[in-house]
C-alpha atoms as a PDB file:
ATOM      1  CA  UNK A   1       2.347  -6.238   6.975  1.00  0.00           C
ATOM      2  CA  UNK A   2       0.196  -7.760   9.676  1.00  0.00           C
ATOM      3  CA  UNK A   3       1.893  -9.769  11.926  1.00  0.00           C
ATOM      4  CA  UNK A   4       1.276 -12.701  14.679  1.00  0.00           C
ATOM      5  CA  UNK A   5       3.976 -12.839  17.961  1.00  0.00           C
ATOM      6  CA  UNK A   6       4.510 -15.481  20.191  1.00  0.00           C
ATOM      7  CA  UNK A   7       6.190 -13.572  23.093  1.00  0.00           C
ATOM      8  CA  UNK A   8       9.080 -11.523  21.174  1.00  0.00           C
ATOM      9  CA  UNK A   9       9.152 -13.869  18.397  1.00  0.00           C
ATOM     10  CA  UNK A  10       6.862 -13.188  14.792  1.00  0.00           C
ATOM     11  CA  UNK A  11       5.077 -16.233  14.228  1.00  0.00           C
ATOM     12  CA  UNK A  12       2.903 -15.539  11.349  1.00  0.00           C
ATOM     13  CA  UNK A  13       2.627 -12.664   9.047  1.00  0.00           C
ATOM     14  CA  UNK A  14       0.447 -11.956   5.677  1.00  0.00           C
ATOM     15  CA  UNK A  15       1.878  -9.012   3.483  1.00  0.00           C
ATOM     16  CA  UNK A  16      -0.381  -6.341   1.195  1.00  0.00           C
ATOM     17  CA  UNK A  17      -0.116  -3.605  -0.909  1.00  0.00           C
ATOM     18  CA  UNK A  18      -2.618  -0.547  -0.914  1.00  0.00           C
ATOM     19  CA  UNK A  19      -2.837   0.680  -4.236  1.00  0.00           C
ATOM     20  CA  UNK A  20      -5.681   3.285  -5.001  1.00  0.00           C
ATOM     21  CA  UNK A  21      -8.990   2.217  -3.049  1.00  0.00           C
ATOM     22  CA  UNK A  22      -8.181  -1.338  -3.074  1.00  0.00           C
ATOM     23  CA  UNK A  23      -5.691  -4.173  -0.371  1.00  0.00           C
ATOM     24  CA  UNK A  24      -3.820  -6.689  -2.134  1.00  0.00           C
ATOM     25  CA  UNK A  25      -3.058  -9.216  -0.192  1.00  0.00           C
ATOM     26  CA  UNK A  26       0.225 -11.347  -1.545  1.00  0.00           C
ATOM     27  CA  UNK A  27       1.469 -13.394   0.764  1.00  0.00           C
ATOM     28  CA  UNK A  28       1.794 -14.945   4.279  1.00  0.00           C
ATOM     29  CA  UNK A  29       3.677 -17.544   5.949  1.00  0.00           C
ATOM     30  CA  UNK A  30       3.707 -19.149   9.207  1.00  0.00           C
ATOM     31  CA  UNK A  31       5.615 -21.107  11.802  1.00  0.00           C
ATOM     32  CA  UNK A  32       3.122 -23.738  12.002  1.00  0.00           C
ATOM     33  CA  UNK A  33       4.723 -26.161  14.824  1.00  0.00           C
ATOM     34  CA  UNK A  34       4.433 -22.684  16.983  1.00  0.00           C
ATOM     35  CA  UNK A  35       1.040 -21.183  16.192  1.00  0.00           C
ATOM     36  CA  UNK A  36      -0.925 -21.756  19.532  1.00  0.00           C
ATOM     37  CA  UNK A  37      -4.595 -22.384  17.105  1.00  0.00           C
ATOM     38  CA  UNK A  38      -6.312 -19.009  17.724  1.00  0.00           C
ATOM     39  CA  UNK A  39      -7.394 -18.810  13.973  1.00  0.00           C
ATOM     40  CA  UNK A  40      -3.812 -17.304  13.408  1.00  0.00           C
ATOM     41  CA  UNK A  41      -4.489 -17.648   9.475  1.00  0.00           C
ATOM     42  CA  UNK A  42      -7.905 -15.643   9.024  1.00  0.00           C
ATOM     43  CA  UNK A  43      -6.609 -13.544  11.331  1.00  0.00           C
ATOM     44  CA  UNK A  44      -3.955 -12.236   9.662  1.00  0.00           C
ATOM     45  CA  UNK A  45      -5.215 -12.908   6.024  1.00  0.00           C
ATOM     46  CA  UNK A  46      -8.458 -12.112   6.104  1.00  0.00           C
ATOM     47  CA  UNK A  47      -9.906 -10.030   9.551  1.00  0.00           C
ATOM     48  CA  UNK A  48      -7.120  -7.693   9.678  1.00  0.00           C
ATOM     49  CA  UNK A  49      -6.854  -6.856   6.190  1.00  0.00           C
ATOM     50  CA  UNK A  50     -11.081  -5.844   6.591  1.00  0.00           C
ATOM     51  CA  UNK A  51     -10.284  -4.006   9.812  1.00  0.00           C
ATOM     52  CA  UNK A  52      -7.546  -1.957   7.990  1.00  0.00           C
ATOM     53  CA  UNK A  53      -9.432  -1.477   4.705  1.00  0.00           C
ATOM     54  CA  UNK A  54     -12.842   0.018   7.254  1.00  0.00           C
ATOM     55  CA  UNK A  55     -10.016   2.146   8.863  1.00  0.00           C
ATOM     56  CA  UNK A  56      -8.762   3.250   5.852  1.00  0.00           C
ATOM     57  CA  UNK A  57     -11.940   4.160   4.008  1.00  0.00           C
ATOM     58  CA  UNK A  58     -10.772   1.416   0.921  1.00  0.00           C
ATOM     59  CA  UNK A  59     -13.674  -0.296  -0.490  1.00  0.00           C
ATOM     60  CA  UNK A  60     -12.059  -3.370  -2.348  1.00  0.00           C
ATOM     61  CA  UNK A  61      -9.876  -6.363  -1.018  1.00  0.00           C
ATOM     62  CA  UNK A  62      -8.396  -8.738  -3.704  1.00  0.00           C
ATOM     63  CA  UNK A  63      -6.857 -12.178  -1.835  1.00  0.00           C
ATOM     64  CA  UNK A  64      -5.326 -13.273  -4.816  1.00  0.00           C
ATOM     65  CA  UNK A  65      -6.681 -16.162  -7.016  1.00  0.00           C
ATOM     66  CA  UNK A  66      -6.051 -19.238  -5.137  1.00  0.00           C
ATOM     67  CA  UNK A  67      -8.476 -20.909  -3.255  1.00  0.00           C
ATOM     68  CA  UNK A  68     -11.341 -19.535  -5.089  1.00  0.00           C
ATOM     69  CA  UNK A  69     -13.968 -22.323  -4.499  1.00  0.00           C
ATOM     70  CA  UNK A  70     -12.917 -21.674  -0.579  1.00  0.00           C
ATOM     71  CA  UNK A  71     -12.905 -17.790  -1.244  1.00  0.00           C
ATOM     72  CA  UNK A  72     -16.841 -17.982  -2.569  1.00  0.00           C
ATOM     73  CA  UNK A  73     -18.290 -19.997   0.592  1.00  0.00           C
ATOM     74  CA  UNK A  74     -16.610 -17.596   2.786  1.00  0.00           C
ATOM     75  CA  UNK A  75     -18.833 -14.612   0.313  1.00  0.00           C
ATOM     76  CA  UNK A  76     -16.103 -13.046  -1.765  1.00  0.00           C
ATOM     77  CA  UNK A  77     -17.066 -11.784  -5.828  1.00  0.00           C
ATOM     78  CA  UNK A  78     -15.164 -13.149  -8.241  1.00  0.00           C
ATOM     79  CA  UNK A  79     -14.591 -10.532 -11.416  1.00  0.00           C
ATOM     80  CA  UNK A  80     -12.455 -10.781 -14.357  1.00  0.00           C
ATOM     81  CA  UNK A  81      -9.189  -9.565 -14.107  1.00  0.00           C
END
């Protein structure tokens, strides 16, 4: 779980699974009215999940399949599943 705080309180959070050499990212959720805009959402869904899978030596991220269109711009693969 990667996690956003707003003094003691967890603001945001996006949850993933390692399994074999690949994150899955599955969900997130935010308190929207309290996220102070510093890019809380590709923070915790997309940056941190990259940091962690560099620190972990896993070479594949899969964000789910929603959003795909978005997913592309941003230069993710699409493969079958």
């Amino acid at each position: 779980m990667f996690g956003c705080r707003l003094g003691d309180d967890l603001i945001g959070f996006s949850l993933a699974y390692e399994w074999r050499s690949e994150l899955l990212v599955r969900a997130a959720g935010f308190d929207y009215e309290r996220l102070p805009g510093a890019y809380e959402y590709a923070q915790l869904v997309v940056f941190r999940p990259v940091e962690f899978c560099y620190e972990r030596g896993l070479r594949r991220i899969h964000f789910g399949t929603a959003s795909l269109a978005a997913k592309c711009r941003r230069g993710a693969r699409v493969r079958p599943l």
